[in-house]
Structure formats: structure tokens, C-alpha cells
PDB file of N, CA and C in Angstrom:
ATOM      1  N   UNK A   1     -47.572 -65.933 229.436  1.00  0.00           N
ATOM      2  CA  UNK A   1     -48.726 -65.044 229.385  1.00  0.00           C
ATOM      3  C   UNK A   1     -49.370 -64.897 230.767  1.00  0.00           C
ATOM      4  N   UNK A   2     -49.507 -65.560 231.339  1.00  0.00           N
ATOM      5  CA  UNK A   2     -49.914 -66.062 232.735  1.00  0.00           C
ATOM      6  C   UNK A   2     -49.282 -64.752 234.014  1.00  0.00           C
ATOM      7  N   UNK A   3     -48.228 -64.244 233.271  1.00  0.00           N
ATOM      8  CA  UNK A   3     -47.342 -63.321 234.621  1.00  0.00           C
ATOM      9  C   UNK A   3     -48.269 -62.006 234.029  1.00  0.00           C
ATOM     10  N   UNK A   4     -48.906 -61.839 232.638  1.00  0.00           N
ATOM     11  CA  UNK A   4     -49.919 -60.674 232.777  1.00  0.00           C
ATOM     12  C   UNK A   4     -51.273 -60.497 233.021  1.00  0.00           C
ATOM     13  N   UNK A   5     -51.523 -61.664 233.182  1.00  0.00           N
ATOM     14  CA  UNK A   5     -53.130 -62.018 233.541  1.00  0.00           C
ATOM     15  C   UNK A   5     -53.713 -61.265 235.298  1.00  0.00           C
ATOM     16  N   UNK A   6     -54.536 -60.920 235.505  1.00  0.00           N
ATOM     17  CA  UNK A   6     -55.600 -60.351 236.341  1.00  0.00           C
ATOM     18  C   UNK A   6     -54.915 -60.820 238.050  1.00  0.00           C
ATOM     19  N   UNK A   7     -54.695 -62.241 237.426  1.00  0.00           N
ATOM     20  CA  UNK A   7     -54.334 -63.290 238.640  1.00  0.00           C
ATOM     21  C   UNK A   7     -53.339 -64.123 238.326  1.00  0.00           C
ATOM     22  N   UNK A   8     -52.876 -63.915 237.475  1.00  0.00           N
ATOM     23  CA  UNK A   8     -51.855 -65.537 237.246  1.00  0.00           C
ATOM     24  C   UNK A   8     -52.218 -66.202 236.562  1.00  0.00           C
ATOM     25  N   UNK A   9     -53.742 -66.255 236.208  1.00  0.00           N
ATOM     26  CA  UNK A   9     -54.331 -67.653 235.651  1.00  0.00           C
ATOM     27  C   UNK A   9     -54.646 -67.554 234.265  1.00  0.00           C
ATOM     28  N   UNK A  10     -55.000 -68.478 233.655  1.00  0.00           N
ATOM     29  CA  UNK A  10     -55.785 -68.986 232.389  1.00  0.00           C
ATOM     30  C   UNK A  10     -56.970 -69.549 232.702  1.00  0.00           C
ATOM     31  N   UNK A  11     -58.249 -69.341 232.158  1.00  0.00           N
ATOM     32  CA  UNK A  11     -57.927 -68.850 230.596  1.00  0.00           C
ATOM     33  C   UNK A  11     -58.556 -66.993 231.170  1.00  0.00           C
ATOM     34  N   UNK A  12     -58.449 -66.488 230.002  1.00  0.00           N
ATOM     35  CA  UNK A  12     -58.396 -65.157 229.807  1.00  0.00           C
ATOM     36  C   UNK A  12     -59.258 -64.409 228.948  1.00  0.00           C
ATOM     37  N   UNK A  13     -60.208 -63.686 229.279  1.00  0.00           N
ATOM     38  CA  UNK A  13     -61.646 -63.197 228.644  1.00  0.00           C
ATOM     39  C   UNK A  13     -61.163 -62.091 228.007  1.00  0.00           C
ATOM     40  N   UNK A  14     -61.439 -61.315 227.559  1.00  0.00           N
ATOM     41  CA  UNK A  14     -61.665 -59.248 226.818  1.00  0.00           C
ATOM     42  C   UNK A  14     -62.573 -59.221 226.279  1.00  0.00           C
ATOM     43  N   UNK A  15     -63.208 -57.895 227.005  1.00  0.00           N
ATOM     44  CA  UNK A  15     -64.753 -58.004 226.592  1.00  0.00           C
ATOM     45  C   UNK A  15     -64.382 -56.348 226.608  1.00  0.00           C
ATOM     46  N   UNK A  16     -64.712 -55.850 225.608  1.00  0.00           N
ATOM     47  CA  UNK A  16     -64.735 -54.071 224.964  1.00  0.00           C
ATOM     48  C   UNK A  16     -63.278 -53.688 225.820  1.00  0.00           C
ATOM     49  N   UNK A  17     -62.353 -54.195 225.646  1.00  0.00           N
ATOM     50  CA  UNK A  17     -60.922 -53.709 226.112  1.00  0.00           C
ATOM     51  C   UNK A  17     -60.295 -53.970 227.317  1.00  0.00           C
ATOM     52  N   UNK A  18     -60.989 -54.610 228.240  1.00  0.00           N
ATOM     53  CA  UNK A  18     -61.348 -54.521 229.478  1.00  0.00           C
ATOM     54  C   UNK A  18     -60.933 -56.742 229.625  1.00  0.00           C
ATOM     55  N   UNK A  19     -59.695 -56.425 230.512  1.00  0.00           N
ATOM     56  CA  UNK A  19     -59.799 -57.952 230.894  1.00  0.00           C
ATOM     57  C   UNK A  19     -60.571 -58.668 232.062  1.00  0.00           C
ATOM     58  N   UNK A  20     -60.651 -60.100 231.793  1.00  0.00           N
ATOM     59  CA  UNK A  20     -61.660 -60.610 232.928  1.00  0.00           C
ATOM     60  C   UNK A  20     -60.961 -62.230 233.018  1.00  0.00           C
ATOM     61  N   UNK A  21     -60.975 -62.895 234.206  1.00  0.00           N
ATOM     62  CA  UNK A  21     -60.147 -63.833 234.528  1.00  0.00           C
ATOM     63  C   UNK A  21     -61.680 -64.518 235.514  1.00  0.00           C
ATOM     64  N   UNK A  22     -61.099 -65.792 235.915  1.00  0.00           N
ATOM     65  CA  UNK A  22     -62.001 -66.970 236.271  1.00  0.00           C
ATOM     66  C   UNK A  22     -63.179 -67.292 235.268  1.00  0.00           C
ATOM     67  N   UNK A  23     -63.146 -68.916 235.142  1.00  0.00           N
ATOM     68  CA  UNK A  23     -63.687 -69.323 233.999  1.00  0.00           C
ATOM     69  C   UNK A  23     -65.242 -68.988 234.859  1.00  0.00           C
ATOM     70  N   UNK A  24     -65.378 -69.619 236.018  1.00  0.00           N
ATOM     71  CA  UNK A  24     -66.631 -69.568 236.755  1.00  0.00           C
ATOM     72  C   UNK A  24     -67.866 -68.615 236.050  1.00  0.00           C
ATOM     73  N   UNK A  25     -66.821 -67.346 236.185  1.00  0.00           N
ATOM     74  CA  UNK A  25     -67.163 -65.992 236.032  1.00  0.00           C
ATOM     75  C   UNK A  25     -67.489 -65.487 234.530  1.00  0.00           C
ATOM     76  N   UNK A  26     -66.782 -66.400 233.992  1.00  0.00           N
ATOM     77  CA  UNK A  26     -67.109 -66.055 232.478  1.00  0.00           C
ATOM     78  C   UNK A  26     -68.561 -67.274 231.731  1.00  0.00           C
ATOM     79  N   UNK A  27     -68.267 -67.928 232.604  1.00  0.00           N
ATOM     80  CA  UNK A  27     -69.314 -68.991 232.140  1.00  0.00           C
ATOM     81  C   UNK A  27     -70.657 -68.191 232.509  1.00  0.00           C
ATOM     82  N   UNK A  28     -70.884 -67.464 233.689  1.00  0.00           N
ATOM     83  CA  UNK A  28     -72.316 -66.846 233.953  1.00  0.00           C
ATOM     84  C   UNK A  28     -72.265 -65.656 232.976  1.00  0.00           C
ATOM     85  N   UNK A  29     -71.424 -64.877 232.722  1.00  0.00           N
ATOM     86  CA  UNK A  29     -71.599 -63.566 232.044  1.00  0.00           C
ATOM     87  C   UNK A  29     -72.252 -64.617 230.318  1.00  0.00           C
ATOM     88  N   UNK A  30     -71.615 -65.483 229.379  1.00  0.00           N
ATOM     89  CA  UNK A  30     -71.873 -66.124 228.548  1.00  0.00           C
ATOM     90  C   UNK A  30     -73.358 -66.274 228.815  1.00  0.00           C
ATOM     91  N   UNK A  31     -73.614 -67.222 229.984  1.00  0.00           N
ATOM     92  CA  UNK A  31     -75.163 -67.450 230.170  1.00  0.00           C
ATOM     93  C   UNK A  31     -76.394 -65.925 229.808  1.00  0.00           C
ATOM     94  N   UNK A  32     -75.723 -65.159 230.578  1.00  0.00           N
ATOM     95  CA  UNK A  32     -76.533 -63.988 230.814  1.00  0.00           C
ATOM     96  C   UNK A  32     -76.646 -63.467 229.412  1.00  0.00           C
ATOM     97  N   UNK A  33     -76.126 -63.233 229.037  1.00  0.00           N
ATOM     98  CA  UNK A  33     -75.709 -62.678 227.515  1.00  0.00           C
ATOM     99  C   UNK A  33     -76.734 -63.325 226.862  1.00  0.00           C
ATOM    100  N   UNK A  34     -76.333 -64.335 226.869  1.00  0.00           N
ATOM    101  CA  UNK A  34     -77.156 -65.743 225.872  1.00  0.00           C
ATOM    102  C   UNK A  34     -78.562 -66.393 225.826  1.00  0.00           C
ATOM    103  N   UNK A  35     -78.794 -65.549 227.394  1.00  0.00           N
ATOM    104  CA  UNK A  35     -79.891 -65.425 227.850  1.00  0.00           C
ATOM    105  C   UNK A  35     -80.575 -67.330 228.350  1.00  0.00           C
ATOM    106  N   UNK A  36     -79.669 -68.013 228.121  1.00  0.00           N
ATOM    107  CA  UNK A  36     -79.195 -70.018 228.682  1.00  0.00           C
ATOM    108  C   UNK A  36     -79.605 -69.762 230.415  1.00  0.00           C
ATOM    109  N   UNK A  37     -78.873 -68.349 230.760  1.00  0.00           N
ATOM    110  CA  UNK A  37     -78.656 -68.838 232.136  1.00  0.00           C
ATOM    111  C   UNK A  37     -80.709 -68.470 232.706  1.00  0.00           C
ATOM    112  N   UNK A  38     -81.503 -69.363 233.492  1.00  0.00           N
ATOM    113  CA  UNK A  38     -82.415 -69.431 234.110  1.00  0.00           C
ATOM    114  C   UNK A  38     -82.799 -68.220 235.230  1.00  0.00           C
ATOM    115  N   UNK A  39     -83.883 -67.574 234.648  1.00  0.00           N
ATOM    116  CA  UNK A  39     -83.931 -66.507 235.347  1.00  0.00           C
ATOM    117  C   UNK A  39     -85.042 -66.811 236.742  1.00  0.00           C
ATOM    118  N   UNK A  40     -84.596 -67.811 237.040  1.00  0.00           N
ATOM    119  CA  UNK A  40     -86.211 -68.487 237.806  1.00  0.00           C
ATOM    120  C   UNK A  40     -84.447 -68.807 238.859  1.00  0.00           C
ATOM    121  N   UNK A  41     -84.111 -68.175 240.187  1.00  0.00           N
ATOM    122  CA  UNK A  41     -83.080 -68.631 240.851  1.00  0.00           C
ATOM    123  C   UNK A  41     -83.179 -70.338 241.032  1.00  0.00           C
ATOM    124  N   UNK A  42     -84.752 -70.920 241.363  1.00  0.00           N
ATOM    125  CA  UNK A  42     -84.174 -72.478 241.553  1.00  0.00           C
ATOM    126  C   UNK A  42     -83.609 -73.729 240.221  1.00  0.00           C
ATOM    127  N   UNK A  43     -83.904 -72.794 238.755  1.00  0.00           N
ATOM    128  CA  UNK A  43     -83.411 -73.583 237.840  1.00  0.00           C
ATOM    129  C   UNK A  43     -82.046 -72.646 238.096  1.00  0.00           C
ATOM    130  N   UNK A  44     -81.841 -71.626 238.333  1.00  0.00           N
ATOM    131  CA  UNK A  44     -80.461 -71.292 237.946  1.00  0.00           C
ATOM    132  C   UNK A  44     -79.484 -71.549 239.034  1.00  0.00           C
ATOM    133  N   UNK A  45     -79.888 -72.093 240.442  1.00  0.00           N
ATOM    134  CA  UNK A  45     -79.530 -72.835 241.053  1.00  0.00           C
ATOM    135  C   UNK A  45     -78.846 -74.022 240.748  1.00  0.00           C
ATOM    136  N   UNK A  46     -79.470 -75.160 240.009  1.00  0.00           N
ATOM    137  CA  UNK A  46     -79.247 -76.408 239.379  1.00  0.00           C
ATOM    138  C   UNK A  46     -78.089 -76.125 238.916  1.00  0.00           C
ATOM    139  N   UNK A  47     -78.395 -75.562 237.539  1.00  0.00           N
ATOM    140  CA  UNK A  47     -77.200 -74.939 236.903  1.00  0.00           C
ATOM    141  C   UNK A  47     -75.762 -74.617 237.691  1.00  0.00           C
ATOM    142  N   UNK A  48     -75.591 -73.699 238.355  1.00  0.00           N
ATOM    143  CA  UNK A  48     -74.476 -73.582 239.197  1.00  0.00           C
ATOM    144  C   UNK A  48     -74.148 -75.340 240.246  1.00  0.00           C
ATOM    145  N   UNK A  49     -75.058 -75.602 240.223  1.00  0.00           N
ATOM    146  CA  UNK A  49     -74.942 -76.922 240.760  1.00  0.00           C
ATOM    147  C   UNK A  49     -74.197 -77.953 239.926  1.00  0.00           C
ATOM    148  N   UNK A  50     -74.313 -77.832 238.468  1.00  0.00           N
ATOM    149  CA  UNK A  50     -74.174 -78.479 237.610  1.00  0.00           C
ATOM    150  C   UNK A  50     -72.476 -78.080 237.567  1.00  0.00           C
ATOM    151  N   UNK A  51     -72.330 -77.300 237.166  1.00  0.00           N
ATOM    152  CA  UNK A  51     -71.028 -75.996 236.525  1.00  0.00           C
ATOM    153  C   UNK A  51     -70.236 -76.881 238.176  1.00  0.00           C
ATOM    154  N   UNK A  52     -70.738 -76.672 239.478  1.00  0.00           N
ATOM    155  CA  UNK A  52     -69.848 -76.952 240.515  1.00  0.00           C
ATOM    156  C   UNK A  52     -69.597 -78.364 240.766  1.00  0.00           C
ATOM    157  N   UNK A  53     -70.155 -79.297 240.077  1.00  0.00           N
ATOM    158  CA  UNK A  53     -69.758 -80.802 240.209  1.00  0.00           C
ATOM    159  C   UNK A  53     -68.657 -81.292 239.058  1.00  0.00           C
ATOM    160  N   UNK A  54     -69.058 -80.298 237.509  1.00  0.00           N
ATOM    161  CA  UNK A  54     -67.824 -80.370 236.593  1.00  0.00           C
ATOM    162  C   UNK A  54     -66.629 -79.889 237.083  1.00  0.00           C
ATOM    163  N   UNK A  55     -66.726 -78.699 238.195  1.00  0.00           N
ATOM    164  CA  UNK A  55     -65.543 -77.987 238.849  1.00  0.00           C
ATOM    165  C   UNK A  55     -64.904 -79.053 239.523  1.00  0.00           C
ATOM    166  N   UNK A  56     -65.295 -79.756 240.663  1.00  0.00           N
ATOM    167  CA  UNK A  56     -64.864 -80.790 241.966  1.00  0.00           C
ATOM    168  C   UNK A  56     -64.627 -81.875 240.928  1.00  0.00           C
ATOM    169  N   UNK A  57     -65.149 -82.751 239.865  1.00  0.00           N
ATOM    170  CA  UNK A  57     -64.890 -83.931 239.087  1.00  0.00           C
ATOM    171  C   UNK A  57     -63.845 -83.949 238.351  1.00  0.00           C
ATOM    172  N   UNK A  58     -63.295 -82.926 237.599  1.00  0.00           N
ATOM    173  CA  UNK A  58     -61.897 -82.147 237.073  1.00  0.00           C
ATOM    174  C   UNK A  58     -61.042 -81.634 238.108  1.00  0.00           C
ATOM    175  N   UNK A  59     -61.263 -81.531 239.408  1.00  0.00           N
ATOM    176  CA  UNK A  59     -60.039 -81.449 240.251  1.00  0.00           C
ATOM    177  C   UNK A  59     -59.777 -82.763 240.584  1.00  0.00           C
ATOM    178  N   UNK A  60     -60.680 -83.387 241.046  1.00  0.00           N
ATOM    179  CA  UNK A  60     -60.346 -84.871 241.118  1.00  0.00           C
ATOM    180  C   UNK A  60     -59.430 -85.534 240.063  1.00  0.00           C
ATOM    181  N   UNK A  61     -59.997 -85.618 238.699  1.00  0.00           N
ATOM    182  CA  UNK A  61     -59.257 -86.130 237.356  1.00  0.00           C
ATOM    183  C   UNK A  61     -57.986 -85.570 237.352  1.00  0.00           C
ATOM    184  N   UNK A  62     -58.167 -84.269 237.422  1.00  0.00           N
ATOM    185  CA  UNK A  62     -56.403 -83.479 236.718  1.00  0.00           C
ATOM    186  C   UNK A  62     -55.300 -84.369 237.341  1.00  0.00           C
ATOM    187  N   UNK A  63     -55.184 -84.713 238.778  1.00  0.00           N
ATOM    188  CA  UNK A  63     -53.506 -85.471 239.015  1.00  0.00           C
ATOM    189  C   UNK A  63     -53.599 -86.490 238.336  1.00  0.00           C
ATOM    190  N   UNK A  64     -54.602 -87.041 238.080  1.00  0.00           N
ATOM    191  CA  UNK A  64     -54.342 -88.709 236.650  1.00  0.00           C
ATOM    192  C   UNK A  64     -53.664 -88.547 235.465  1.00  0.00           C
ATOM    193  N   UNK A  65     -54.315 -87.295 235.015  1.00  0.00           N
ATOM    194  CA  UNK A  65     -53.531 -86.947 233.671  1.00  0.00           C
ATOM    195  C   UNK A  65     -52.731 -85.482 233.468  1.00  0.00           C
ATOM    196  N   UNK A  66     -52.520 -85.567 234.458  1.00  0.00           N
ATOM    197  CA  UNK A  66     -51.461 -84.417 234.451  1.00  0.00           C
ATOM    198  C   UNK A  66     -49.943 -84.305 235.561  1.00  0.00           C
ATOM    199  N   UNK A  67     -49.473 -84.388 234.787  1.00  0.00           N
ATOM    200  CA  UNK A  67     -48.011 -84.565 236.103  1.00  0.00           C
ATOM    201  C   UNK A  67     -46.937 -83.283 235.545  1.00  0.00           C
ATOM    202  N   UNK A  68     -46.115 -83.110 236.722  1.00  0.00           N
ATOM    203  CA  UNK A  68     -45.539 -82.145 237.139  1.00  0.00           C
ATOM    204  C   UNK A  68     -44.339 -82.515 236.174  1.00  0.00           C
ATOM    205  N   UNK A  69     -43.387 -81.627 235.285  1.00  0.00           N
ATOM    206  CA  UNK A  69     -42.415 -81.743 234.536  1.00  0.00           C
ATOM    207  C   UNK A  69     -41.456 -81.788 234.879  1.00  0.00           C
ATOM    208  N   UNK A  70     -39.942 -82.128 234.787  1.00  0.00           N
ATOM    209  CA  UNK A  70     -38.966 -82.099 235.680  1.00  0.00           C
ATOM    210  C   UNK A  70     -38.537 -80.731 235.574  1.00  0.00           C
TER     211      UNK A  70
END
């Protein structure tokens, strides 16, 4: 599925027909929507602060539990 995606990647959004790729990107549109994301930039600051330490802590983790197949 991955060779029709936007970029290559997973995971993979459709929103009214229309595809959308990076989770980053889908996590703020969710917020906005949901009206979660902080309309005050220094709480919604945090937030992206937050979202970017789960990003760097899961790149760190993934080579522990994830290895390359033969």
C-alpha cells in the first residue's frame, strides 16, 4: 500500500476524498477539529512540545523492538 501513498509512508488519512499523509499533520488537523488543540499559541506550544518528545522517544525505542527481516 505504501508504493500509493502521498510519500511512501503510513499511516494514511481521507478526509472528503482527498488523501493526507504525516501523522504530525493529522494529529493537529484532529486537534483543530476537536477543538483539544489550545488556541492560546503558548498552551499550544506545550502541546507540540509534548507530540515532539513522543516523536524523538519512539525514534529512540523503535531499533529495540524492531529489527530488519532477512
Amino acid at each position: 500500500m505504501k508504493s500509493t501513498t502521498p510519500f511512501g509512508q503510513l499511516p494514511l488519512m481521507t478526509v472528503d476524498g482527498k488523501q493526507y499523509a504525516q501523522s504530525g499533520a493529522m494529529l493537529q488537523f484532529a486537534g483543530k477539529l476537536s477543538g483539544l488543540l489550545p488556541k492560546d499559541p503558548y498552551k499550544a506550544l506545550r502541546v507540540d512540545e509534548a507530540v515532539g518528545l513522543d516523536e524523538d522517544l519512539r525514534g529512540k525505542i523503535r531499533p529495540s523492538i524492531c529489527r530488519a527481516g532477512p
